[in-house]
C-alpha atoms as a PDB file:
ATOM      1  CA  UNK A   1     -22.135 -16.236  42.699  1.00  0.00           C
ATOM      2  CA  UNK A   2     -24.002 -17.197  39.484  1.00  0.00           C
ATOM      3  CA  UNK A   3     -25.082 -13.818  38.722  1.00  0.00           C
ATOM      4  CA  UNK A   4     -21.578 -12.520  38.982  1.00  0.00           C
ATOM      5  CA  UNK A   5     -20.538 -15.493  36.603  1.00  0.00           C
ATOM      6  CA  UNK A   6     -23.329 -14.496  34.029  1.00  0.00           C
ATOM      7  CA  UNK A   7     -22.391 -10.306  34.449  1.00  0.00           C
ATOM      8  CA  UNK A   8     -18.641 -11.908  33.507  1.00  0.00           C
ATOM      9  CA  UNK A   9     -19.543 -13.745  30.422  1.00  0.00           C
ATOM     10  CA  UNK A  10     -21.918 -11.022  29.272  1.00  0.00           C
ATOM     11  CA  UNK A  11     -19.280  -8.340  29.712  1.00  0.00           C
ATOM     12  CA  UNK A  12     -16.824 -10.502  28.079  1.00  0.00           C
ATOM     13  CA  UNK A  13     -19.282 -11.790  24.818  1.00  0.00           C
ATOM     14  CA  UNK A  14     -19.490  -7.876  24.645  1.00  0.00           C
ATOM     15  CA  UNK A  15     -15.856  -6.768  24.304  1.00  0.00           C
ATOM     16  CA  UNK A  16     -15.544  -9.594  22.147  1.00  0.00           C
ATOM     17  CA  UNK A  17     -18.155  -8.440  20.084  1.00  0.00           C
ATOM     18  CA  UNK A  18     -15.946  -4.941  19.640  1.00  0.00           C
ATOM     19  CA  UNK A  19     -13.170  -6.502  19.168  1.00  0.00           C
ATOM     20  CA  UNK A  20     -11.199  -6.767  15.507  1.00  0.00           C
ATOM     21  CA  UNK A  21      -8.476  -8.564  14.612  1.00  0.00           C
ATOM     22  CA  UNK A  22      -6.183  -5.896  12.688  1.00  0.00           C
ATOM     23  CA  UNK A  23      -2.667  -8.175  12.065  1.00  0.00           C
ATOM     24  CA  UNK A  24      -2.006 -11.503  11.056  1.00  0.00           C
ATOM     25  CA  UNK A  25       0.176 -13.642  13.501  1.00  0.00           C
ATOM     26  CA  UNK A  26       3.440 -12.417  11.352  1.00  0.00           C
ATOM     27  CA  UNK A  27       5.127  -9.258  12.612  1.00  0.00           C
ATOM     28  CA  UNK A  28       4.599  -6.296  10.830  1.00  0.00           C
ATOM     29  CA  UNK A  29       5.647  -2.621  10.590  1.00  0.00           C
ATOM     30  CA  UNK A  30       3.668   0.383  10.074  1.00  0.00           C
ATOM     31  CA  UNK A  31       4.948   3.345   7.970  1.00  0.00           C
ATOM     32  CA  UNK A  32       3.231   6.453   6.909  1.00  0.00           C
ATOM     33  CA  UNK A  33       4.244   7.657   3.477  1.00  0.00           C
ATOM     34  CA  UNK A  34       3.659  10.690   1.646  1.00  0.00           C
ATOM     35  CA  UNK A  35       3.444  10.920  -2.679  1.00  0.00           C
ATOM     36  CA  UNK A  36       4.043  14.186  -4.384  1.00  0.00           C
ATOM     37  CA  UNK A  37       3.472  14.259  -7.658  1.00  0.00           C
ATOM     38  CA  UNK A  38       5.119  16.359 -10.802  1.00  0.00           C
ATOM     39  CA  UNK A  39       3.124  18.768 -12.304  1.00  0.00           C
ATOM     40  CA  UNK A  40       1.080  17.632 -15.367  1.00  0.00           C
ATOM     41  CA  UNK A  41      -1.927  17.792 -17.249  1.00  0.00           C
ATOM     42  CA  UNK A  42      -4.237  15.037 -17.611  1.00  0.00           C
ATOM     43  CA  UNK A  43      -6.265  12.765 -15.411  1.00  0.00           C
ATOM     44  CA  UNK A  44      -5.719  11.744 -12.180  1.00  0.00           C
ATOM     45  CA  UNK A  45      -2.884   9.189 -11.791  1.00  0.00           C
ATOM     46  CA  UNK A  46      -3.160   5.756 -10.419  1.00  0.00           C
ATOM     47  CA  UNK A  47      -0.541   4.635  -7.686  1.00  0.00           C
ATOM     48  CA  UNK A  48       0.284   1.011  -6.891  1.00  0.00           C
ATOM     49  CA  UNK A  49       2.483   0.399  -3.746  1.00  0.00           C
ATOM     50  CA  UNK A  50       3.602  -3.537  -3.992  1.00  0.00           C
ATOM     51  CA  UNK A  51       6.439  -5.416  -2.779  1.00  0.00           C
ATOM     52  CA  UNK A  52       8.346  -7.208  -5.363  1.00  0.00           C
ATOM     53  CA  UNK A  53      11.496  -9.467  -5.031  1.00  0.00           C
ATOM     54  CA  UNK A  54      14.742  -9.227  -6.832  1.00  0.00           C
ATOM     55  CA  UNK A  55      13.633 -11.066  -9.880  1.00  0.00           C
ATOM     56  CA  UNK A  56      10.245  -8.324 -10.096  1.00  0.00           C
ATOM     57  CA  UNK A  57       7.839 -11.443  -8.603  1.00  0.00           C
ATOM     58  CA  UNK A  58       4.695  -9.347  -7.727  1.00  0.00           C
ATOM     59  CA  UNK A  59       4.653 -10.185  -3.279  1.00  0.00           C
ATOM     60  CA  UNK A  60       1.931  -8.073  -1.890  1.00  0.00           C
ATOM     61  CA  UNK A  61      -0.232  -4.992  -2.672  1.00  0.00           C
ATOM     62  CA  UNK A  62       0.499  -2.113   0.161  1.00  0.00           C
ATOM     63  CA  UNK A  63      -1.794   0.665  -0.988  1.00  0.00           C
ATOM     64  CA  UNK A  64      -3.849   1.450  -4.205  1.00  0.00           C
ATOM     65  CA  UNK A  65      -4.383   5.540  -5.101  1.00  0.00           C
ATOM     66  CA  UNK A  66      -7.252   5.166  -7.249  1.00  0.00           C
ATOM     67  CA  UNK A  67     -10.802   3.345  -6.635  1.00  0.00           C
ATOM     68  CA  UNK A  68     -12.207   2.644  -9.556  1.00  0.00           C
ATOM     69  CA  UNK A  69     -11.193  -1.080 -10.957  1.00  0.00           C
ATOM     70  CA  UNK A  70     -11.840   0.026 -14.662  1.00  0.00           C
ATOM     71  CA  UNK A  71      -8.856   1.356 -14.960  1.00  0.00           C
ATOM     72  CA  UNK A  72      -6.319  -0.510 -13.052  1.00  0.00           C
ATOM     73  CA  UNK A  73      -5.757  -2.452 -16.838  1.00  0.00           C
ATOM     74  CA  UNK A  74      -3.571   0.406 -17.237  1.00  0.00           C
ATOM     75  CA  UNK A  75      -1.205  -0.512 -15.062  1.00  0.00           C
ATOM     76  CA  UNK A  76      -0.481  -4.246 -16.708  1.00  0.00           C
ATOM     77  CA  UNK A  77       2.569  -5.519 -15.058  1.00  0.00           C
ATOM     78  CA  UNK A  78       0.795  -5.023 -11.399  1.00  0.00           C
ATOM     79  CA  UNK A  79      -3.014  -5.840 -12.862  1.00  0.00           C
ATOM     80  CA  UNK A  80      -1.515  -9.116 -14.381  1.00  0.00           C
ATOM     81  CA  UNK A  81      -0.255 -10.038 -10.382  1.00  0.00           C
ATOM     82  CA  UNK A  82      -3.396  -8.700  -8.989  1.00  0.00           C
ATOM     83  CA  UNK A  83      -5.795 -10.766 -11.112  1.00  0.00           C
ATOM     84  CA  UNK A  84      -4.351 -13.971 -10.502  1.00  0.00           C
ATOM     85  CA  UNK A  85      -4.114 -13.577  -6.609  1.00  0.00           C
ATOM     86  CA  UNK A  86      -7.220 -13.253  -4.379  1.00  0.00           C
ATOM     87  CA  UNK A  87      -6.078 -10.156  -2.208  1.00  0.00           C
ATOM     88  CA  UNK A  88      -8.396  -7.462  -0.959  1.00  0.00           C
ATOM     89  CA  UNK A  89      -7.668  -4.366  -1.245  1.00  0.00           C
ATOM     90  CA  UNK A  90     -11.072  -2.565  -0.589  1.00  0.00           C
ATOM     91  CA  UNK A  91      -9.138  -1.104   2.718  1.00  0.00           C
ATOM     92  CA  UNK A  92      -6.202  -0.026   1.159  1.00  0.00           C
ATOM     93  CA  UNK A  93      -7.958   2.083  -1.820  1.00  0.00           C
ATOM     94  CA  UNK A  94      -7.879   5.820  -2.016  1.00  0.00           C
ATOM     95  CA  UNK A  95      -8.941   8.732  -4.669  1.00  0.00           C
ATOM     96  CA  UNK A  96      -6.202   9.408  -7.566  1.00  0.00           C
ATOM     97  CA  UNK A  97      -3.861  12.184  -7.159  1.00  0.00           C
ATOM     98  CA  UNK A  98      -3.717  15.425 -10.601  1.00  0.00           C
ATOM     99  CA  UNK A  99      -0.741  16.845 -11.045  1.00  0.00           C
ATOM    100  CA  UNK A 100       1.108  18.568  -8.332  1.00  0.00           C
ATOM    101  CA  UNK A 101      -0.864  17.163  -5.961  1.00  0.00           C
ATOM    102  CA  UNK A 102       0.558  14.535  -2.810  1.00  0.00           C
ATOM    103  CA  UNK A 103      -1.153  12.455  -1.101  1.00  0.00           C
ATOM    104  CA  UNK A 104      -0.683  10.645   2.870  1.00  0.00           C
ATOM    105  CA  UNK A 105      -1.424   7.313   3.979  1.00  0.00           C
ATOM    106  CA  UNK A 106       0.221   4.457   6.262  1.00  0.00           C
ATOM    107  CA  UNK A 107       0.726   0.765   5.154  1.00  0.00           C
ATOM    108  CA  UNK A 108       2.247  -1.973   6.979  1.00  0.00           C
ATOM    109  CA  UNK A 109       4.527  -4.501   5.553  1.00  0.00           C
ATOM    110  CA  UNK A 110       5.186  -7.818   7.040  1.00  0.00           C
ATOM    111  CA  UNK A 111       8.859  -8.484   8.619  1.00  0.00           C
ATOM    112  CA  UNK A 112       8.864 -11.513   6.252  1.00  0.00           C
ATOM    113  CA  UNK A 113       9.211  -9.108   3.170  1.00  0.00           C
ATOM    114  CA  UNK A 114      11.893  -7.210   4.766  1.00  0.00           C
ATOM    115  CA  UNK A 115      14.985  -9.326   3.415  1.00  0.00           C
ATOM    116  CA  UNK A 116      17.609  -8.498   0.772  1.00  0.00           C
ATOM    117  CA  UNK A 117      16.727  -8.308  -2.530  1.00  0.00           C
ATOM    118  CA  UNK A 118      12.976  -7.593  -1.821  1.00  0.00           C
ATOM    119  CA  UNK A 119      11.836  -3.785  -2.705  1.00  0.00           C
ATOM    120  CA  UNK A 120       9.028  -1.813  -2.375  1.00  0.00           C
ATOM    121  CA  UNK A 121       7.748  -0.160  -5.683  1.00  0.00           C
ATOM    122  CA  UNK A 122       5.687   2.616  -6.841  1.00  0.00           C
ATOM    123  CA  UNK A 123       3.996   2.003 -10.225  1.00  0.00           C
ATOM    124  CA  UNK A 124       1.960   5.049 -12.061  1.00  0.00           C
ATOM    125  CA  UNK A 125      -0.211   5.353 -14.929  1.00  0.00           C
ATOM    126  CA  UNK A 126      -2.904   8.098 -16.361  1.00  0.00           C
ATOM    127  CA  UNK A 127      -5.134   7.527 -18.830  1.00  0.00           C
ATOM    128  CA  UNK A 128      -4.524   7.960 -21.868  1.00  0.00           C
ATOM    129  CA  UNK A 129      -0.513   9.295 -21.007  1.00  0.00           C
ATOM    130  CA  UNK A 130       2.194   7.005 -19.635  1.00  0.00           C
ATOM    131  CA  UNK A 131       2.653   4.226 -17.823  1.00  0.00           C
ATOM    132  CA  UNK A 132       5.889   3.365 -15.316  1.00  0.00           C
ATOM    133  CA  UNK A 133       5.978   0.211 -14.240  1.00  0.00           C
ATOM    134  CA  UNK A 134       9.167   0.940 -11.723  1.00  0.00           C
ATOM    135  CA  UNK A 135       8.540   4.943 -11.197  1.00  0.00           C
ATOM    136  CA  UNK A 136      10.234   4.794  -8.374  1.00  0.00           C
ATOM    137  CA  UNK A 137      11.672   1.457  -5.921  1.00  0.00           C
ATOM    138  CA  UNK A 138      13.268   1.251  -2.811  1.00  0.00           C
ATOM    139  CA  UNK A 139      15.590  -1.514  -0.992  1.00  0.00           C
ATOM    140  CA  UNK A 140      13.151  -2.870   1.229  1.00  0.00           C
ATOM    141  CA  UNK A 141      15.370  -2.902   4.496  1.00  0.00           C
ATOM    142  CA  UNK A 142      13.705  -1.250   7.504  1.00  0.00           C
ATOM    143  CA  UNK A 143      16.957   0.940   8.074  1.00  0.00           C
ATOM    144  CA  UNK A 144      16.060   2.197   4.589  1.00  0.00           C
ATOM    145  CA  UNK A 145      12.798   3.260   4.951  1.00  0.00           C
ATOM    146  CA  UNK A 146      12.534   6.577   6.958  1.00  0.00           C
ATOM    147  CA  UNK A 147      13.918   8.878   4.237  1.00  0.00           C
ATOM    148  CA  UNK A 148      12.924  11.103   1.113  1.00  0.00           C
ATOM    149  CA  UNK A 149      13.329   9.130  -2.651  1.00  0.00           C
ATOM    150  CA  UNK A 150      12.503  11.248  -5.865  1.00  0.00           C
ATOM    151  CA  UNK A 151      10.646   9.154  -8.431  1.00  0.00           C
ATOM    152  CA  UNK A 152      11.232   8.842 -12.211  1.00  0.00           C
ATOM    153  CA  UNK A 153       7.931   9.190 -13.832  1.00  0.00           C
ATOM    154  CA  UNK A 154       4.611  11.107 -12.621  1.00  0.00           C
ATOM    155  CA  UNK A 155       6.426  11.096  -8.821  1.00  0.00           C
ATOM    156  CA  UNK A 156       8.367  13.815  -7.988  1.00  0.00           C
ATOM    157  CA  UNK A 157       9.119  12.110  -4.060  1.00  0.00           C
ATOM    158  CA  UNK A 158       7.881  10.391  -1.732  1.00  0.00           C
ATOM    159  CA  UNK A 159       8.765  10.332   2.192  1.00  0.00           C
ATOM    160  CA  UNK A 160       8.442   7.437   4.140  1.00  0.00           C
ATOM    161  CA  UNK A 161       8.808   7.165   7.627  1.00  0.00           C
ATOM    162  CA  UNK A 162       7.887   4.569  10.731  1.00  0.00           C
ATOM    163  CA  UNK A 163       4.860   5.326  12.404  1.00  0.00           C
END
């Protein structure tokens, strides 16, 4: 009986071992988006997905095109947010996007965010060109998301839908 005990706890110590926690304890949703951009010349450009609430309070960082932290001065509204907090977003990084290019990833917002007045916004910049703080932004309502939105700056759309 003891050696069916140990097997047990060595089998369990083992899946434990494998096991990682992916999600907080709050509910979230997953959605897979997709950013086309206009055609231009220049650098690549630097997308910030964040959730902001009606009166443009930085929330939460949802994905980050662009890896390298030298240049995420250029987007100052976001970079003033993200300096002051301590979130990580080493797992939701990704390479810049040229013009005319598009780019596919999936982030996952918290059910807490998804009230009235909160939206989700895309914020651009390339070096040495323009900056748009509110290129494009969206009602952040999960009824909402699953559709195509056409951005104002360096985004020509962007499709979001559940995954």
């Amino acid at each position: 009986m003891k050696k069916y005990n140990l097997i047990a706890i060595i089998c369990f110590l083992v899946l434990s071992a494998f096991t990682v926690k992916t999600s907080t304890n709050e509910p979230s949703s997953k959605y897979k988006c997709m950013v086309q951009l206009k055609n231009y010349e220049g650098e690549g450009a630097y997308v910030v997905v964040s959730v902001v609430d009606k009166d443009d309070n930085y929330l939460k960082t949802l994905h980050v095109l662009g890896d390298d932290e030298k240049w995420y001065a250029d987007l100052p509204k976001w970079w003033a947010f993200f300096e002051k907090s301590e979130e990580n977003i080493d797992a939701m990084t990704g390479a810049t996007i040229a013009g005319g290019e598009r780019s596919i990833f999936t982030f996952e917002i918290d059910e807490k965010y998804m009230t009235a007045g909160n939206k989700l916004r895309f914020e651009t910049a390339v070096e040495h060109q323009d900056y748009h703080v509110k290129d494009l932004e969206v009602s952040l309502e999960s009824k909402n998301l699953k559709n195509k939105f056409e951005g104002t700056g360096y985004i020509r759309y962007v499709r979001i839908l559940p995954n």
